[in-house]
PDB file of N, CA and C in Angstrom:
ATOM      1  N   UNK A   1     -22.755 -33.461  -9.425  1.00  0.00           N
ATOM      2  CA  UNK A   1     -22.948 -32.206  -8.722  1.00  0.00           C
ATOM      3  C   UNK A   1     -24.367 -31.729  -8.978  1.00  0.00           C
ATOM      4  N   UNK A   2     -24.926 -31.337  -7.834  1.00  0.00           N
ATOM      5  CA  UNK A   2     -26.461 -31.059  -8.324  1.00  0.00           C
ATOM      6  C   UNK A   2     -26.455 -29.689  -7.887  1.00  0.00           C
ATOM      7  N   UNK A   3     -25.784 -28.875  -7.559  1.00  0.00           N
ATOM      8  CA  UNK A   3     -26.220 -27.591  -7.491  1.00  0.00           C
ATOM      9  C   UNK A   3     -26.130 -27.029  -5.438  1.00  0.00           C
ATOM     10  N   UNK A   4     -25.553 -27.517  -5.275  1.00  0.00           N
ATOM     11  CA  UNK A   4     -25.496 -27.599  -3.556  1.00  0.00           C
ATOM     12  C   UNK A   4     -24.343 -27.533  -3.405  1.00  0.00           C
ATOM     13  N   UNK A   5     -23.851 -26.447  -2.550  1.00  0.00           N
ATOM     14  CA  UNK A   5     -21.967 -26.340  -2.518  1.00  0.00           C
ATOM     15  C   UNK A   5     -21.299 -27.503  -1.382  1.00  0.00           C
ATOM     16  N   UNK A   6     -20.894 -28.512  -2.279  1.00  0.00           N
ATOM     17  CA  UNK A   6     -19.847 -29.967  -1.252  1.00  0.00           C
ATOM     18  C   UNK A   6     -19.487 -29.360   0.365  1.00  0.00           C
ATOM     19  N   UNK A   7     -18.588 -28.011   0.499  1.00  0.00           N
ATOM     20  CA  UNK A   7     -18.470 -27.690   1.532  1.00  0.00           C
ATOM     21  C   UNK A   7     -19.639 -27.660   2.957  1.00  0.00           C
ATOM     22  N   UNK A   8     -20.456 -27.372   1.865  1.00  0.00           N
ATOM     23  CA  UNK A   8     -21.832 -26.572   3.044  1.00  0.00           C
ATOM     24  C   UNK A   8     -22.686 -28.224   3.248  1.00  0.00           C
ATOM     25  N   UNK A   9     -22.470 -29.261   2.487  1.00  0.00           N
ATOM     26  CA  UNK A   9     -23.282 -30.935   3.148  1.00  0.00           C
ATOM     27  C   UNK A   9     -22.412 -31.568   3.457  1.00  0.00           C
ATOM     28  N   UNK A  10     -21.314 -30.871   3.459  1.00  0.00           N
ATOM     29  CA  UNK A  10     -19.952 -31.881   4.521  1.00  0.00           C
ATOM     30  C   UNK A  10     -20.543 -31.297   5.735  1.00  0.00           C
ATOM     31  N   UNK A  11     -20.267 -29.721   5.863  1.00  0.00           N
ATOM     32  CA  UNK A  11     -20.528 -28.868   7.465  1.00  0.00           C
ATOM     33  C   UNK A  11     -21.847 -29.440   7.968  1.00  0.00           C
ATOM     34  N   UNK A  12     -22.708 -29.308   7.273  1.00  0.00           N
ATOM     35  CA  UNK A  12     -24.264 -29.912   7.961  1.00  0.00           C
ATOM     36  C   UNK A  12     -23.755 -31.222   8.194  1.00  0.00           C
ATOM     37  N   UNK A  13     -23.084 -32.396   7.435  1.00  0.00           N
ATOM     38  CA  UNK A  13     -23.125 -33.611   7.799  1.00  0.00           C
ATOM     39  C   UNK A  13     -22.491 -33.949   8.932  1.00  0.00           C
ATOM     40  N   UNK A  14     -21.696 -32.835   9.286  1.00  0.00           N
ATOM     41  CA  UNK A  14     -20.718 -33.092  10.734  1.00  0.00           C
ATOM     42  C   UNK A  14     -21.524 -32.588  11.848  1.00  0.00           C
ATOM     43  N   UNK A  15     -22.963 -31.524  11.531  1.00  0.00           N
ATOM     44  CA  UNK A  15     -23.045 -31.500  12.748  1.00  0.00           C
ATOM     45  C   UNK A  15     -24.320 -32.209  13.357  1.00  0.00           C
ATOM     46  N   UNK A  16     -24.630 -32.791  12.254  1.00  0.00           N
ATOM     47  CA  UNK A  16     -25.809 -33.704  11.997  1.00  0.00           C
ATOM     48  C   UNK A  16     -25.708 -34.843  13.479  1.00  0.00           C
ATOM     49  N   UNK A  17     -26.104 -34.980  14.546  1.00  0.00           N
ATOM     50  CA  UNK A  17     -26.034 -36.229  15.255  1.00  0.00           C
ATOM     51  C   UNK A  17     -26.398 -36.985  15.060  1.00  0.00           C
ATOM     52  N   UNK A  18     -26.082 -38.432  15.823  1.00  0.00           N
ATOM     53  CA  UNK A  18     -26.634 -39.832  15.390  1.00  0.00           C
ATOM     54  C   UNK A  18     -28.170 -39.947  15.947  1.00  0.00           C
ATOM     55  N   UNK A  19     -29.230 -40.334  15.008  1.00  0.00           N
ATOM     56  CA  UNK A  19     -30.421 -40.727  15.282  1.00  0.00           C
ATOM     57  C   UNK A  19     -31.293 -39.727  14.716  1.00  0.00           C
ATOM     58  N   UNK A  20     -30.479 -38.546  13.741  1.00  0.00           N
ATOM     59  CA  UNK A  20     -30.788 -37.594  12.826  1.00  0.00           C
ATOM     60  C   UNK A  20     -30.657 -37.632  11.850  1.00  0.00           C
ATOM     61  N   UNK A  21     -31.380 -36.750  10.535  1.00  0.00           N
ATOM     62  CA  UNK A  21     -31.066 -36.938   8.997  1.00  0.00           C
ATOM     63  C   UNK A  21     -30.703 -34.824   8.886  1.00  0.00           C
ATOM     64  N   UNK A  22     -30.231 -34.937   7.609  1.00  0.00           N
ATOM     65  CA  UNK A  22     -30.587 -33.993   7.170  1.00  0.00           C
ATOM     66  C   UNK A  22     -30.908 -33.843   5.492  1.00  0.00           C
ATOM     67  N   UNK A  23     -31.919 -32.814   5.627  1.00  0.00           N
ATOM     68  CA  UNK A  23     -32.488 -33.560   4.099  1.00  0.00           C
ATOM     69  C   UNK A  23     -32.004 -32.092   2.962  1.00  0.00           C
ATOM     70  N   UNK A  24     -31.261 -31.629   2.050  1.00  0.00           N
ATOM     71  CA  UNK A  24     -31.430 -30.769   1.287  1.00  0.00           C
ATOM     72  C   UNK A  24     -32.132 -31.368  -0.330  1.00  0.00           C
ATOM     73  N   UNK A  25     -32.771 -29.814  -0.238  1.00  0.00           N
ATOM     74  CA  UNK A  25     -33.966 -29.815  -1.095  1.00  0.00           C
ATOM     75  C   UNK A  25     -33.471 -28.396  -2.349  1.00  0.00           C
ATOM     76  N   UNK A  26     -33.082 -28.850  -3.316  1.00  0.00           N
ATOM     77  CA  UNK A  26     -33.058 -28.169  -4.532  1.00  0.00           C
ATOM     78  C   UNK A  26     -34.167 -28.115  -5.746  1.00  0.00           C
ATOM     79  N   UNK A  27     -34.496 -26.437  -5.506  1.00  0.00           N
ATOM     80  CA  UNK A  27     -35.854 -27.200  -5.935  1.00  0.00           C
ATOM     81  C   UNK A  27     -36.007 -25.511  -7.250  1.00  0.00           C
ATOM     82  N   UNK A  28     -35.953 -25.582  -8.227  1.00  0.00           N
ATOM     83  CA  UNK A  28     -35.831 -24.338  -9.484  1.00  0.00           C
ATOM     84  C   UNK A  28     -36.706 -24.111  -9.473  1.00  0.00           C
ATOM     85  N   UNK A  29     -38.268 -24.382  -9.222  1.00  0.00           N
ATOM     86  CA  UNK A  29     -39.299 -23.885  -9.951  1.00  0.00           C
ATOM     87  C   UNK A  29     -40.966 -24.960  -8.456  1.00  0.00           C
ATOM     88  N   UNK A  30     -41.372 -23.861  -7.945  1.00  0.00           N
ATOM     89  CA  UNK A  30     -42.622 -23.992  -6.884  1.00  0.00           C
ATOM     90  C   UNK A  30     -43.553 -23.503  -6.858  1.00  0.00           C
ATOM     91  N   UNK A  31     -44.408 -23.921  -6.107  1.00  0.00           N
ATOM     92  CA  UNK A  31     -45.552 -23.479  -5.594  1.00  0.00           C
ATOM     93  C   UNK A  31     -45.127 -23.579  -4.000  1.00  0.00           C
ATOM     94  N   UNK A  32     -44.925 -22.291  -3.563  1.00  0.00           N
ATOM     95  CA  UNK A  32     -44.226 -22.584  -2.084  1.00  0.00           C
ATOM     96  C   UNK A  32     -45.461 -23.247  -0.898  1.00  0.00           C
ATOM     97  N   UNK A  33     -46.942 -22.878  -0.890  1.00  0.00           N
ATOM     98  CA  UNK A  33     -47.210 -23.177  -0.523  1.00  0.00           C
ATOM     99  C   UNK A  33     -47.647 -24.884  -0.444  1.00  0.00           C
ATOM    100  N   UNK A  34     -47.488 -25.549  -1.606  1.00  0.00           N
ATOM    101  CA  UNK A  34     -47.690 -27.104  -1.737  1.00  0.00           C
ATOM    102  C   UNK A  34     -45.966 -27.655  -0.900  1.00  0.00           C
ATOM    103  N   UNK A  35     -45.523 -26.893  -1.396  1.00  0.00           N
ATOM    104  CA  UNK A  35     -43.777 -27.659  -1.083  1.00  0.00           C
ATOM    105  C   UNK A  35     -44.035 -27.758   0.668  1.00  0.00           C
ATOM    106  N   UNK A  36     -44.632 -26.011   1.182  1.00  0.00           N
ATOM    107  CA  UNK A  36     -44.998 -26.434   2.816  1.00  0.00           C
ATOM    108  C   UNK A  36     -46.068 -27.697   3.191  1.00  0.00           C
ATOM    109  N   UNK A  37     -46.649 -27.267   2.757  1.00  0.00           N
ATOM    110  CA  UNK A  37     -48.095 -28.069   2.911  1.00  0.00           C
ATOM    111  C   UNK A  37     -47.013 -29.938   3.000  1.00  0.00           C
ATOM    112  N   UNK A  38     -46.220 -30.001   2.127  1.00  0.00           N
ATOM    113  CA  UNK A  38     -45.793 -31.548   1.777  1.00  0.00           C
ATOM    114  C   UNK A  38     -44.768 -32.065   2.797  1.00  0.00           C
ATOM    115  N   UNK A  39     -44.098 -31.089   2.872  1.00  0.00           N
ATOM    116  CA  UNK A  39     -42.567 -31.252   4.185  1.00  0.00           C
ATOM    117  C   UNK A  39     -43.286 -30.889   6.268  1.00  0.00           C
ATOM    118  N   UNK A  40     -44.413 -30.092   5.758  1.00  0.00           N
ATOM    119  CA  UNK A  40     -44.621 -29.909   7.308  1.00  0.00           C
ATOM    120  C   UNK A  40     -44.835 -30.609   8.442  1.00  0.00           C
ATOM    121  N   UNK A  41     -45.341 -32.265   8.228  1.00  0.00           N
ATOM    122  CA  UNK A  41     -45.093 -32.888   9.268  1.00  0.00           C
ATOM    123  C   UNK A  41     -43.962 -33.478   9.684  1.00  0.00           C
ATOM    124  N   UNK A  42     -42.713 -33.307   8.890  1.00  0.00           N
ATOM    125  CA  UNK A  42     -41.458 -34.298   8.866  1.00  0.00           C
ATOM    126  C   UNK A  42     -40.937 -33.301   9.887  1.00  0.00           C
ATOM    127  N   UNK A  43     -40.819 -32.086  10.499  1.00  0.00           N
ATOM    128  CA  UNK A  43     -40.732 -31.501  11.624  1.00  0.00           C
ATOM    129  C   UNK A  43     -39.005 -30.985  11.196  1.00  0.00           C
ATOM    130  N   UNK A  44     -38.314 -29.839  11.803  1.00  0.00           N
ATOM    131  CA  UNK A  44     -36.907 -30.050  11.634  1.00  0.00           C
ATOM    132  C   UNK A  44     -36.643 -28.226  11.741  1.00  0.00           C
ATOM    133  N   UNK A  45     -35.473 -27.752  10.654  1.00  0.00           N
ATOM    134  CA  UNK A  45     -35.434 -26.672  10.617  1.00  0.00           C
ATOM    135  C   UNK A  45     -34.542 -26.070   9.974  1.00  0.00           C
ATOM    136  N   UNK A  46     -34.511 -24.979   9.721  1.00  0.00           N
ATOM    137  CA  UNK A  46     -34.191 -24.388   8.229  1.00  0.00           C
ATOM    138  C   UNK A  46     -33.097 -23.949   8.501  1.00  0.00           C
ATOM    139  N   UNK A  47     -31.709 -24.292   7.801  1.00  0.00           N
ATOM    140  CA  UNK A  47     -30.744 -23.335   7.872  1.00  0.00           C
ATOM    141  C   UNK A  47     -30.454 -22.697   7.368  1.00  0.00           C
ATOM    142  N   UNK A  48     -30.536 -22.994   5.533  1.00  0.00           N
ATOM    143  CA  UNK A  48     -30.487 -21.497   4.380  1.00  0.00           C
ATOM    144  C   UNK A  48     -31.234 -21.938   3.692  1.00  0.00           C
ATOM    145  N   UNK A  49     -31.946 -20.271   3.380  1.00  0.00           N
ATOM    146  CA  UNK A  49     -32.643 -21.054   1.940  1.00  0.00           C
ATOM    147  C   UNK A  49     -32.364 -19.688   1.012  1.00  0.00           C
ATOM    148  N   UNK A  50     -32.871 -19.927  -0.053  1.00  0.00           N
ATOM    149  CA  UNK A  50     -32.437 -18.411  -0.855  1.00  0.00           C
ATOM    150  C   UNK A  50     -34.185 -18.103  -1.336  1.00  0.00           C
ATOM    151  N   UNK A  51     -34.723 -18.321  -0.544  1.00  0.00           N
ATOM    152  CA  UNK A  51     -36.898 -18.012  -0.489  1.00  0.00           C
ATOM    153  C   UNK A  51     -36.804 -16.663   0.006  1.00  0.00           C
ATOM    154  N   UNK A  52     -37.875 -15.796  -0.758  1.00  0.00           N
ATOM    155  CA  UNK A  52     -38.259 -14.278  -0.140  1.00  0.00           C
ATOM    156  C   UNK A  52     -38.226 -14.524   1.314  1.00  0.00           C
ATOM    157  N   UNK A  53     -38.165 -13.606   1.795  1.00  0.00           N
ATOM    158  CA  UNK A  53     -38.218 -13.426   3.635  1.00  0.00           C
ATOM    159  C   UNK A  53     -39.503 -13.428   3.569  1.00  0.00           C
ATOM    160  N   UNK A  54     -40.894 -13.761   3.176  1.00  0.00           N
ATOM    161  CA  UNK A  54     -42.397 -14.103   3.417  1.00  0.00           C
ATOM    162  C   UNK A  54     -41.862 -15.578   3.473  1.00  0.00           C
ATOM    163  N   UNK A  55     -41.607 -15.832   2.345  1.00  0.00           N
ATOM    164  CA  UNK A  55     -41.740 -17.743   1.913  1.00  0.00           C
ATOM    165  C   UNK A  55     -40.670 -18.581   3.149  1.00  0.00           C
ATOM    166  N   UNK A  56     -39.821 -17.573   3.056  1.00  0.00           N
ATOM    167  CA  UNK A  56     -38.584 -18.421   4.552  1.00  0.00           C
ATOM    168  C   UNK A  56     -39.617 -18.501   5.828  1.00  0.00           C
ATOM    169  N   UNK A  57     -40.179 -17.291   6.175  1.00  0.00           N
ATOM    170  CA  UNK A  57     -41.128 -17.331   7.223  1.00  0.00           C
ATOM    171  C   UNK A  57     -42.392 -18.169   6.936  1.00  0.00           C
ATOM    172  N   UNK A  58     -42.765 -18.683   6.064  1.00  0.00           N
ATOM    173  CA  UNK A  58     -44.072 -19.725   6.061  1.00  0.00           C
ATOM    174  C   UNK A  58     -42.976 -21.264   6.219  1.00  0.00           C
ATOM    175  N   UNK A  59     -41.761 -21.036   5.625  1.00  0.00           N
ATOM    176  CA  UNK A  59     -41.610 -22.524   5.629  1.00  0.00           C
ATOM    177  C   UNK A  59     -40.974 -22.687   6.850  1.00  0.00           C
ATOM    178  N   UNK A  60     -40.303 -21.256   7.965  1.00  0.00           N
ATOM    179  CA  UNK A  60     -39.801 -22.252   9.338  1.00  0.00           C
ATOM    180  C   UNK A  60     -40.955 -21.836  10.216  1.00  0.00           C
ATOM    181  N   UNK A  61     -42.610 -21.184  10.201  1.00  0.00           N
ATOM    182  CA  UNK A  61     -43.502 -21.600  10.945  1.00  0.00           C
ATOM    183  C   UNK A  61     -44.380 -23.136  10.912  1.00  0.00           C
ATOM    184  N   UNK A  62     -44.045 -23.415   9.249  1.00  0.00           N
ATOM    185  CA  UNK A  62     -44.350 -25.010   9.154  1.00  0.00           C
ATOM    186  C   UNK A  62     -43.668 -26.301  10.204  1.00  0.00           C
ATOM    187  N   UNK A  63     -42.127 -25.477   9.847  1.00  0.00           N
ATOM    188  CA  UNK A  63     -41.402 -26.510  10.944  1.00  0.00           C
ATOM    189  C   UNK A  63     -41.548 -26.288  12.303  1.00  0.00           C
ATOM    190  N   UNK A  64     -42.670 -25.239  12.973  1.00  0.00           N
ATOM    191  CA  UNK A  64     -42.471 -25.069  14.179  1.00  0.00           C
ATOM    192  C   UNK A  64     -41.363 -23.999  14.400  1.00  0.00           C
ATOM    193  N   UNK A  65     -41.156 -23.213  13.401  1.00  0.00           N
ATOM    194  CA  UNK A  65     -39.590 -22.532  14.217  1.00  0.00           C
ATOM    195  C   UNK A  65     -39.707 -21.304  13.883  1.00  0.00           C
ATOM    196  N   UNK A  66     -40.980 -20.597  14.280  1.00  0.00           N
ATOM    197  CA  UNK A  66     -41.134 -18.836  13.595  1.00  0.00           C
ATOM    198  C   UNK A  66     -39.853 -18.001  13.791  1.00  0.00           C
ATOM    199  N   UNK A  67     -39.066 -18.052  14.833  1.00  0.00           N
ATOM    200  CA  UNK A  67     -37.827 -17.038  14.679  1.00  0.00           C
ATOM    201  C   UNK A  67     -36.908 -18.065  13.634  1.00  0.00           C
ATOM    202  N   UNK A  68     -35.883 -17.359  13.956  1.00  0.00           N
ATOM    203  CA  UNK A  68     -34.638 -17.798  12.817  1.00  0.00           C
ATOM    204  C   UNK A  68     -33.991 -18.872  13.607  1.00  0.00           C
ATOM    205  N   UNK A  69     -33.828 -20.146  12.919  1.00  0.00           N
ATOM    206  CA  UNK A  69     -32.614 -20.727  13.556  1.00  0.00           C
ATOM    207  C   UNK A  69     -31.369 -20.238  13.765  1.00  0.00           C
ATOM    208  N   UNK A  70     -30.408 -20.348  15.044  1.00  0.00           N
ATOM    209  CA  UNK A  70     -29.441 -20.021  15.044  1.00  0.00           C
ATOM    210  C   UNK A  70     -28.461 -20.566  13.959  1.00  0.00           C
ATOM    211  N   UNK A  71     -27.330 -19.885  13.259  1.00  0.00           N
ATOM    212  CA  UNK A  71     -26.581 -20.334  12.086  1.00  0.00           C
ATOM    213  C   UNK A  71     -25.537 -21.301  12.624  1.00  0.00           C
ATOM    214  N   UNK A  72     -25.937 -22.772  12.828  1.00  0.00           N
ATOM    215  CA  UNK A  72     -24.700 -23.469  12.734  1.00  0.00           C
ATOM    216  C   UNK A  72     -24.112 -24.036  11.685  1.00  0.00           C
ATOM    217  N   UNK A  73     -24.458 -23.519  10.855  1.00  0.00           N
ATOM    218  CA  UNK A  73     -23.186 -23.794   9.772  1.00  0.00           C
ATOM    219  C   UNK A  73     -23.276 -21.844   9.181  1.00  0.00           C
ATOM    220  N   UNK A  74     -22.282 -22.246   8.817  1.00  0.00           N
ATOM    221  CA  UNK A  74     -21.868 -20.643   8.855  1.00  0.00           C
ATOM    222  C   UNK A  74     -21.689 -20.211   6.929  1.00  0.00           C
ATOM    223  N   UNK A  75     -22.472 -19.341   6.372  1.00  0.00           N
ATOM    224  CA  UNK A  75     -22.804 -19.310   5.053  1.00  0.00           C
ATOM    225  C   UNK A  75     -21.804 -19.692   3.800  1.00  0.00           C
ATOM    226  N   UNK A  76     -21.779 -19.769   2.695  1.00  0.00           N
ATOM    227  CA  UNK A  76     -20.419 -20.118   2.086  1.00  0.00           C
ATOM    228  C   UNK A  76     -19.979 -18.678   1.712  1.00  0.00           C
ATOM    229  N   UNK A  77     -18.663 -19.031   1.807  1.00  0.00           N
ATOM    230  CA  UNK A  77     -17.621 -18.063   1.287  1.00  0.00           C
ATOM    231  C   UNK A  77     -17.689 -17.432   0.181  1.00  0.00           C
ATOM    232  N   UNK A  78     -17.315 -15.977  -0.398  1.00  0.00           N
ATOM    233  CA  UNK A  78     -17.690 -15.836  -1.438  1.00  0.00           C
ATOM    234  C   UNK A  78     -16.254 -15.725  -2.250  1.00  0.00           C
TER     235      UNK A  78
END
């Protein structure tokens, strides 16, 4: 178990299509701007992250995606 709730990379893995990846990134301790700077050409888009609302907004204008992705997977339960 690395810290990523099983439920929530089953849901992404189902809606993941063929000829797609999806990559989660657990990451305790950054420099947000190197982490953008490193992921920004792999292109894609953000579905949660737990980053200040500045750092969420630098990392989905990296991916090309300044508004919010729509939520298809739907947050975990509490």
């Amino acid at each position: 178990d690395y810290g990523i709730d099983d439920k929530f990379i089953n849901e992404v893995a189902e809606s993941v299509g063929p000829g797609n990846s999806a990559v989660f990134l657990l990451i305790k301790k950054m420099t947000p701007d190197k982490v953008v700077d490193a992921i920004r050409d792999y292109g894609g888009h953000v579905i949660r992250t737990s980053l200040s609302e500045t750092e969420e907004a630098n990392l989905r204008e990296a991916f090309g995606a300044g508004v919010p992705a729509k939520a298809e997977v739907p947050p975990p339960s509490a």
